[in-house]
C-alpha atoms as a PDB file:
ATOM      1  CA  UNK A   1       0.000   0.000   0.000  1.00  0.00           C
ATOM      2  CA  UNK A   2       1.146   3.643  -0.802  1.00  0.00           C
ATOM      3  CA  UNK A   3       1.812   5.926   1.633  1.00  0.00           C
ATOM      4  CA  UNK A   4      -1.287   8.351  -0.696  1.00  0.00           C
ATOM      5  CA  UNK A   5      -3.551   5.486  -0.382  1.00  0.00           C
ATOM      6  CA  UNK A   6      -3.047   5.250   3.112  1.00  0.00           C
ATOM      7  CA  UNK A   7      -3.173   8.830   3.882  1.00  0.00           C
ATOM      8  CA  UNK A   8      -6.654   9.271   1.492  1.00  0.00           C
ATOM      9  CA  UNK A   9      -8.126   6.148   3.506  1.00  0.00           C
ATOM     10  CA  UNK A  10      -7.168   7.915   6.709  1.00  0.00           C
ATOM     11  CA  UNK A  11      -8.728  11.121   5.400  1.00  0.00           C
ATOM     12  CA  UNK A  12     -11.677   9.092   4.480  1.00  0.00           C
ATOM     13  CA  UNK A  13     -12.389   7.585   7.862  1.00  0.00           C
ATOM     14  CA  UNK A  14     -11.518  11.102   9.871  1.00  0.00           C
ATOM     15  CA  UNK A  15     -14.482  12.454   7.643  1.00  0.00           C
ATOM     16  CA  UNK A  16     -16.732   9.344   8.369  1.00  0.00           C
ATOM     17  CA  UNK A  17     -16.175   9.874  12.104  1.00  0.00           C
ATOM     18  CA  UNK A  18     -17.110  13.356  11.999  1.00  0.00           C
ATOM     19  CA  UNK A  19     -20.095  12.525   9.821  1.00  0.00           C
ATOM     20  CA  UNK A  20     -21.031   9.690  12.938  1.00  0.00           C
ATOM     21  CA  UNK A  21     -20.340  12.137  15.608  1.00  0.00           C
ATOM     22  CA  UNK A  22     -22.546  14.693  13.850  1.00  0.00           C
ATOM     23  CA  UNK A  23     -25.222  12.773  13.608  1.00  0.00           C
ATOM     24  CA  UNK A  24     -25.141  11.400  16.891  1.00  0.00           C
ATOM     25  CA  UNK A  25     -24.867  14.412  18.673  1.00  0.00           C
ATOM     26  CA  UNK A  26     -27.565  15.658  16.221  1.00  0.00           C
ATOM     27  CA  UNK A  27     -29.926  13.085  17.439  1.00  0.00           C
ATOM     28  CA  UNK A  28     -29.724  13.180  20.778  1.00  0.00           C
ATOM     29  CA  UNK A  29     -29.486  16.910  21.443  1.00  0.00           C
ATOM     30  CA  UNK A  30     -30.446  18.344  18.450  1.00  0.00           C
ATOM     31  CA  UNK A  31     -28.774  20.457  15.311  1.00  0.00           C
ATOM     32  CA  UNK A  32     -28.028  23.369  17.244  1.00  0.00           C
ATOM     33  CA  UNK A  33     -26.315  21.493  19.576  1.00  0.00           C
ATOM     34  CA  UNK A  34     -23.988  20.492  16.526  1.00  0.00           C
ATOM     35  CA  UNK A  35     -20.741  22.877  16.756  1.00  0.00           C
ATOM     36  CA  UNK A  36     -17.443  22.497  15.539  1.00  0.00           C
ATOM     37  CA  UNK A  37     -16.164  22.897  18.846  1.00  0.00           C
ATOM     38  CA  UNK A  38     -18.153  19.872  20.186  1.00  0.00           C
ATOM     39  CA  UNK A  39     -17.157  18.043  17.106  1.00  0.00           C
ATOM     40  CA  UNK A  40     -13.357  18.254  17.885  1.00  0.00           C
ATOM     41  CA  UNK A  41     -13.882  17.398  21.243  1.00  0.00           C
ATOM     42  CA  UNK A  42     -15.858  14.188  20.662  1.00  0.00           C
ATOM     43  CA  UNK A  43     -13.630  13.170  17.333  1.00  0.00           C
ATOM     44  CA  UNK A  44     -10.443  13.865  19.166  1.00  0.00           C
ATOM     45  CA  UNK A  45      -9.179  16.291  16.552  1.00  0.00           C
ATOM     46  CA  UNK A  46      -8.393  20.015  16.498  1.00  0.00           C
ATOM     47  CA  UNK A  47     -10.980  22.456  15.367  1.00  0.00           C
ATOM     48  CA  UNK A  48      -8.344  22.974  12.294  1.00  0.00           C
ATOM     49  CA  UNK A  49      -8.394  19.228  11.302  1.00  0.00           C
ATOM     50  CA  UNK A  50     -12.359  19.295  10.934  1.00  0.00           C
ATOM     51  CA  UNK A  51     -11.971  22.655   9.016  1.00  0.00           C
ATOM     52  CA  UNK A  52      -9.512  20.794   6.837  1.00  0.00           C
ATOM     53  CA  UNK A  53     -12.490  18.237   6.251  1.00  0.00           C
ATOM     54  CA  UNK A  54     -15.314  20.535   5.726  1.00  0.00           C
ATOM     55  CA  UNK A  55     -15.443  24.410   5.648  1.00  0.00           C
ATOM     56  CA  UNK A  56     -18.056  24.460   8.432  1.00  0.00           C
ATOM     57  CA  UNK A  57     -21.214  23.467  10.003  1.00  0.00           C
ATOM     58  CA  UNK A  58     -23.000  23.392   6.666  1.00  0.00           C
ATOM     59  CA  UNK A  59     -21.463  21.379   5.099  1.00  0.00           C
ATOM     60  CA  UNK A  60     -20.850  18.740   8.035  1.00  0.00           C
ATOM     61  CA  UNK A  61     -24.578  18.679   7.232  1.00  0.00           C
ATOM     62  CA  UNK A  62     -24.621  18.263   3.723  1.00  0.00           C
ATOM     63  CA  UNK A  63     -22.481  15.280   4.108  1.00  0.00           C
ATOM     64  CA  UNK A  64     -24.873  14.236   6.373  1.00  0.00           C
ATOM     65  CA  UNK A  65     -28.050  14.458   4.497  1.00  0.00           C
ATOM     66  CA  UNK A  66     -25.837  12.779   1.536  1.00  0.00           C
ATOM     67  CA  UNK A  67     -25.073   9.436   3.699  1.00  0.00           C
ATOM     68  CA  UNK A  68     -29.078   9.978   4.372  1.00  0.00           C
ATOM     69  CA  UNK A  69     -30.353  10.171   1.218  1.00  0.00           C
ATOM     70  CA  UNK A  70     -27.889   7.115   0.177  1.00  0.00           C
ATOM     71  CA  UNK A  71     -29.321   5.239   3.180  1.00  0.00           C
ATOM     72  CA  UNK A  72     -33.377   5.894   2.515  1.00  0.00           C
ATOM     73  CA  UNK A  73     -32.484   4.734  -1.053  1.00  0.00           C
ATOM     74  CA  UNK A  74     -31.747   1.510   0.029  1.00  0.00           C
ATOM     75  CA  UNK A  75     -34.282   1.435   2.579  1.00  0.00           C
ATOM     76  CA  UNK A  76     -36.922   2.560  -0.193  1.00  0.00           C
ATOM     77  CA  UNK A  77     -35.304   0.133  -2.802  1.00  0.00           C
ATOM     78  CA  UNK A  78     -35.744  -2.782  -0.175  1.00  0.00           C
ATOM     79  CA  UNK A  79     -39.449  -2.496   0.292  1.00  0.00           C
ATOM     80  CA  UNK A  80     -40.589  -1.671  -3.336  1.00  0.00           C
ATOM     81  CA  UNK A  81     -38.788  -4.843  -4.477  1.00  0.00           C
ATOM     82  CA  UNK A  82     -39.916  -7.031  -1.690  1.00  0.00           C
ATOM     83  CA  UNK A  83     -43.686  -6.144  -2.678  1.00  0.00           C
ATOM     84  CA  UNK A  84     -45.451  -8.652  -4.377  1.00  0.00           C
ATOM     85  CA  UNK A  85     -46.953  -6.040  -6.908  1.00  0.00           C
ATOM     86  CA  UNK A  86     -47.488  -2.507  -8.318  1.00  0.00           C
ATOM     87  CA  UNK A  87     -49.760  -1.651  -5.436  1.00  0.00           C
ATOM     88  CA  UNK A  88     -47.602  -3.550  -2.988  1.00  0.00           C
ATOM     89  CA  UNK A  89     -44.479  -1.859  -3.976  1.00  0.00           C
ATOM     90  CA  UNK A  90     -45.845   1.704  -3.752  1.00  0.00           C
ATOM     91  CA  UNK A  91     -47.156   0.716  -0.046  1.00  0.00           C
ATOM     92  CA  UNK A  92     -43.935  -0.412   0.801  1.00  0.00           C
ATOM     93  CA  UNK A  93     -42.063   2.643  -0.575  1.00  0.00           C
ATOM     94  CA  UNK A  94     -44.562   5.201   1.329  1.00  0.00           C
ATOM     95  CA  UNK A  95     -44.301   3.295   4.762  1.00  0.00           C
ATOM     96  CA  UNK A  96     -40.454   3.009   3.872  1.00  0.00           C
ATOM     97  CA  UNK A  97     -40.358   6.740   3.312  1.00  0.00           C
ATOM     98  CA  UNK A  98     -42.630   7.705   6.628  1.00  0.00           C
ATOM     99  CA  UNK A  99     -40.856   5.153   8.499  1.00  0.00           C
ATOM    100  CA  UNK A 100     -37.427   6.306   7.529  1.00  0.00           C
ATOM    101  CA  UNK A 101     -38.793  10.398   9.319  1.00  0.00           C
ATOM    102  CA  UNK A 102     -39.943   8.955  12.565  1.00  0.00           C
ATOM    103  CA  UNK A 103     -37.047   6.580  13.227  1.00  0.00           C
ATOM    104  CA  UNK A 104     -34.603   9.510  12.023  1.00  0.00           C
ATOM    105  CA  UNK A 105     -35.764  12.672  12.960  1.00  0.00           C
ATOM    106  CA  UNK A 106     -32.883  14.785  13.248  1.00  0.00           C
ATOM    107  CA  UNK A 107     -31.003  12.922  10.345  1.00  0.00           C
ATOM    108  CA  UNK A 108     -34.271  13.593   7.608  1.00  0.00           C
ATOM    109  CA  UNK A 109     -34.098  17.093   8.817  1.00  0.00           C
ATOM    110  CA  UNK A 110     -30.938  17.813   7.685  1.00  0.00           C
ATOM    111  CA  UNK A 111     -31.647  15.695   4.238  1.00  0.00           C
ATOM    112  CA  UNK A 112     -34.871  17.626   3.920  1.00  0.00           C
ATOM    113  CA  UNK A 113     -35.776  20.755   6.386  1.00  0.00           C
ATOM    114  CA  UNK A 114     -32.320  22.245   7.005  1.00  0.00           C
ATOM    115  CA  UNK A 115     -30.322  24.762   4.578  1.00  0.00           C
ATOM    116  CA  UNK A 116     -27.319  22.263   2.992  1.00  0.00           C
ATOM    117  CA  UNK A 117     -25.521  23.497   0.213  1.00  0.00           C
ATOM    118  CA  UNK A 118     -26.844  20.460  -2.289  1.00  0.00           C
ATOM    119  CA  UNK A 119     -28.057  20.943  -6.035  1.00  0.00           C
ATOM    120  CA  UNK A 120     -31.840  18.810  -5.602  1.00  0.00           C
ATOM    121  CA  UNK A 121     -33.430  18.247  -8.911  1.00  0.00           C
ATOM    122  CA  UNK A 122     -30.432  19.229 -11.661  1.00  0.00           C
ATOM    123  CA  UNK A 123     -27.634  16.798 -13.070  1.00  0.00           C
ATOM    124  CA  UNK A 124     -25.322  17.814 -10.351  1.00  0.00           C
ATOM    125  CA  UNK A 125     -27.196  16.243  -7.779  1.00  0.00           C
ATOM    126  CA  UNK A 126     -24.924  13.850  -5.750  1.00  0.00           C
ATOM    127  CA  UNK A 127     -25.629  10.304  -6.740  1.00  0.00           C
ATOM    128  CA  UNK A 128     -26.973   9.665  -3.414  1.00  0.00           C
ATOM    129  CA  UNK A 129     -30.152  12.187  -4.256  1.00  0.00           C
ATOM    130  CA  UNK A 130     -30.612  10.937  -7.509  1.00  0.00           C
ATOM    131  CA  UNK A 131     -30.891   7.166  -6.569  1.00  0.00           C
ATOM    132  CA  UNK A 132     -33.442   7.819  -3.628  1.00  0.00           C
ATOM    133  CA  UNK A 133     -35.462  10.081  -5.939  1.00  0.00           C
ATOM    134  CA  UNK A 134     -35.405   7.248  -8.660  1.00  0.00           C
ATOM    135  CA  UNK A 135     -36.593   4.823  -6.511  1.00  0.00           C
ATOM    136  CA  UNK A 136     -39.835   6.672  -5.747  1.00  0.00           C
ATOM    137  CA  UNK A 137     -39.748   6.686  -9.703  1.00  0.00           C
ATOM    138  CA  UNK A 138     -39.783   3.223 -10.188  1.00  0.00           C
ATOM    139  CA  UNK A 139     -43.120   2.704  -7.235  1.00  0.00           C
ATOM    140  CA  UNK A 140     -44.633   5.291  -9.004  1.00  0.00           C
ATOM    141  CA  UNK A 141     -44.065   4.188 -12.820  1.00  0.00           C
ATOM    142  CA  UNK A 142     -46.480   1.433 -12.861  1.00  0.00           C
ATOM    143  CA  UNK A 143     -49.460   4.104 -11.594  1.00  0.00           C
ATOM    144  CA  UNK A 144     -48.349   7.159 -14.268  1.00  0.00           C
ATOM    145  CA  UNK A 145     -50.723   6.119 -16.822  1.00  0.00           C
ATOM    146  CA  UNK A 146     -48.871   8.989 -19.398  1.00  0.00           C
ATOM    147  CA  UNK A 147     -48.491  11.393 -16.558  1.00  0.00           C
ATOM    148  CA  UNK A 148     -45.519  12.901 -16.866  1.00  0.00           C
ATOM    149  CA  UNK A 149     -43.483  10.434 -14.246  1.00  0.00           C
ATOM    150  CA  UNK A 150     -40.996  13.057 -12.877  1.00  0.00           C
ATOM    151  CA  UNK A 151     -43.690  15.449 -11.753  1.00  0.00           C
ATOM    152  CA  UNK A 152     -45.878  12.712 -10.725  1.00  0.00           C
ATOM    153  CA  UNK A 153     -42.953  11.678  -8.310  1.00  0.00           C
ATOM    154  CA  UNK A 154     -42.112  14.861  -6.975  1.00  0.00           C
ATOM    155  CA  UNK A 155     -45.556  14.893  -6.039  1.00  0.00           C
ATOM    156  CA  UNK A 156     -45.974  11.844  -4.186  1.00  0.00           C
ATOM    157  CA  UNK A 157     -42.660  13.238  -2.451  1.00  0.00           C
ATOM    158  CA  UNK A 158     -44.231  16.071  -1.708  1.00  0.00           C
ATOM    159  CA  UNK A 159     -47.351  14.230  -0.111  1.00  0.00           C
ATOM    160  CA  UNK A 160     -45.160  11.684   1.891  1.00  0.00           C
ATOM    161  CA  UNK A 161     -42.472  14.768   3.559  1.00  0.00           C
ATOM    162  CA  UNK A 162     -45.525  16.653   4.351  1.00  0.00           C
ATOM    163  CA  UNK A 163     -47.192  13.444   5.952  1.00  0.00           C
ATOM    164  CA  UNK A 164     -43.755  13.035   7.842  1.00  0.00           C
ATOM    165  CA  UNK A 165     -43.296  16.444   8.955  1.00  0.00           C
ATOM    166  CA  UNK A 166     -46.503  17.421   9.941  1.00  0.00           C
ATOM    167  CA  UNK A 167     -46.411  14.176  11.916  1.00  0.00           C
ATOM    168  CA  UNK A 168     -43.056  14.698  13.524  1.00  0.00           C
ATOM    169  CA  UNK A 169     -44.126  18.101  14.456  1.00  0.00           C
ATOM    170  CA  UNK A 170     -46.948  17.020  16.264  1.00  0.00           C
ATOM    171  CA  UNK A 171     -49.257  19.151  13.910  1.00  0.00           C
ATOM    172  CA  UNK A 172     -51.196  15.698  12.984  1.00  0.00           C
ATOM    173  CA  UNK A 173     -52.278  12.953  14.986  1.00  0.00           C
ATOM    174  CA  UNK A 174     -49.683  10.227  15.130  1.00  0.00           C
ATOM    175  CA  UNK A 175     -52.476   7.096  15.575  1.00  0.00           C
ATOM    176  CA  UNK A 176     -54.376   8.225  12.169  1.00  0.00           C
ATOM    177  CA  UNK A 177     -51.172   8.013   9.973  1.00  0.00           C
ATOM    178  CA  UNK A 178     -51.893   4.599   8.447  1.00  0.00           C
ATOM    179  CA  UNK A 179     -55.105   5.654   7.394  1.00  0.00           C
ATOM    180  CA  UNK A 180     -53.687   9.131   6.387  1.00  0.00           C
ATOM    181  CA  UNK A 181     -50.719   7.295   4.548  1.00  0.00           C
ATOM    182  CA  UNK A 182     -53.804   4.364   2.847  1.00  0.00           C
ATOM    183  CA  UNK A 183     -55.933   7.820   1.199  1.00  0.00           C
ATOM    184  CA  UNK A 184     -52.780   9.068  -0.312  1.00  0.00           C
ATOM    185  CA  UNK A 185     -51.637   5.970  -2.073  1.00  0.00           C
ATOM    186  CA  UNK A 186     -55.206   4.849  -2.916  1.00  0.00           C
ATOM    187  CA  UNK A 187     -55.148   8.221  -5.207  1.00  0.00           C
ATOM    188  CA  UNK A 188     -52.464   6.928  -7.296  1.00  0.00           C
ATOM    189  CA  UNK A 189     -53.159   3.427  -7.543  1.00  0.00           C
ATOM    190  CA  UNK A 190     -56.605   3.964  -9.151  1.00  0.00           C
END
């Protein structure tokens, strides 16, 4: 092994221990809680190692929400192909989607309620983005019946992150989501 292989797989695992310790801290006290400071202190690096990682708080959180969107991909991916059918699939990917808010909170608010300094929607989008965005494509392909499929994904998107965040922030009942969640997905399974 190099000595430049070694030293980019170093550099690589110093920014996937501040990307842990972000979230952590993130989850159990909150984004504001989430400083630089407290970062150095719990990765046992100087202040000017982190900054040599990422140029601030920002964009600790854009990597964040990245590693996010690249794990609800797979966790969307998972239930659309375990589904027996069309209906099935789309089901799965809603209560995937949902599921992934509650169990998450403070990491889906930096993928989807925070300001992070990521190109949504547009070529640049980090893989990551794309690939969670196409699986909600491919549950909502067999329902598009010559709809145009990108807009008819961004707004079952829509539908499931306001069904998540109104239900995280308490501004909907919590019990009635699986009916809540059954009326949206019955409207595009028709």
């Amino acid at each position: 092994m190099s000595i430049q292989t070694r030293r980019e797989r170093e550099r690589a695992e110093r920014e996937k221990l501040i990307i842990t310790a972000a979230r952590e801290l993130a989850e159990t006290e909150g984004w504001e809680a989430v400083t630089t400071r407290r970062l150095a202190e719990r990765v046992e690096y100087s202040q000017p190692v982190l900054y040599s990682h990422f140029k601030g708080k920002d964009a600790i959180m854009a990597a964040v929400a990245v590693e996010g969107f690249a794990e609800m991909a797979e966790e969307i991916r998972a239930a659309r192909t375990a589904a027996p059918d069309a209906a099935g699939a789309l089901a799965g990917v809603g209560e995937a989607y949902t599921s992934f808010a509650e169990r998450r909170p403070a990491l889906y608010d930096a993928m989807f309620r925070r300001h992070v300094d990521l190109p949504f929607a547009t070529a640049e989008a980090p893989p990551a983005l794309r690939a969670a965005f196409e699986e909600l494509s491919e549950a909502v392909r067999p329902h598009a019946d010559g709809d145009d499929l990108g807009l008819l994904t961004e707004t079952l998107w829509a539908a499931l992150h306001g069904l998540a965040t109104l239900t995280l922030g308490g501004r909907i009942p919590r019990e009635q989501h699986p009916r809540r969640l059954a009326l949206l997905l019955a409207r595009f399974t028709k």
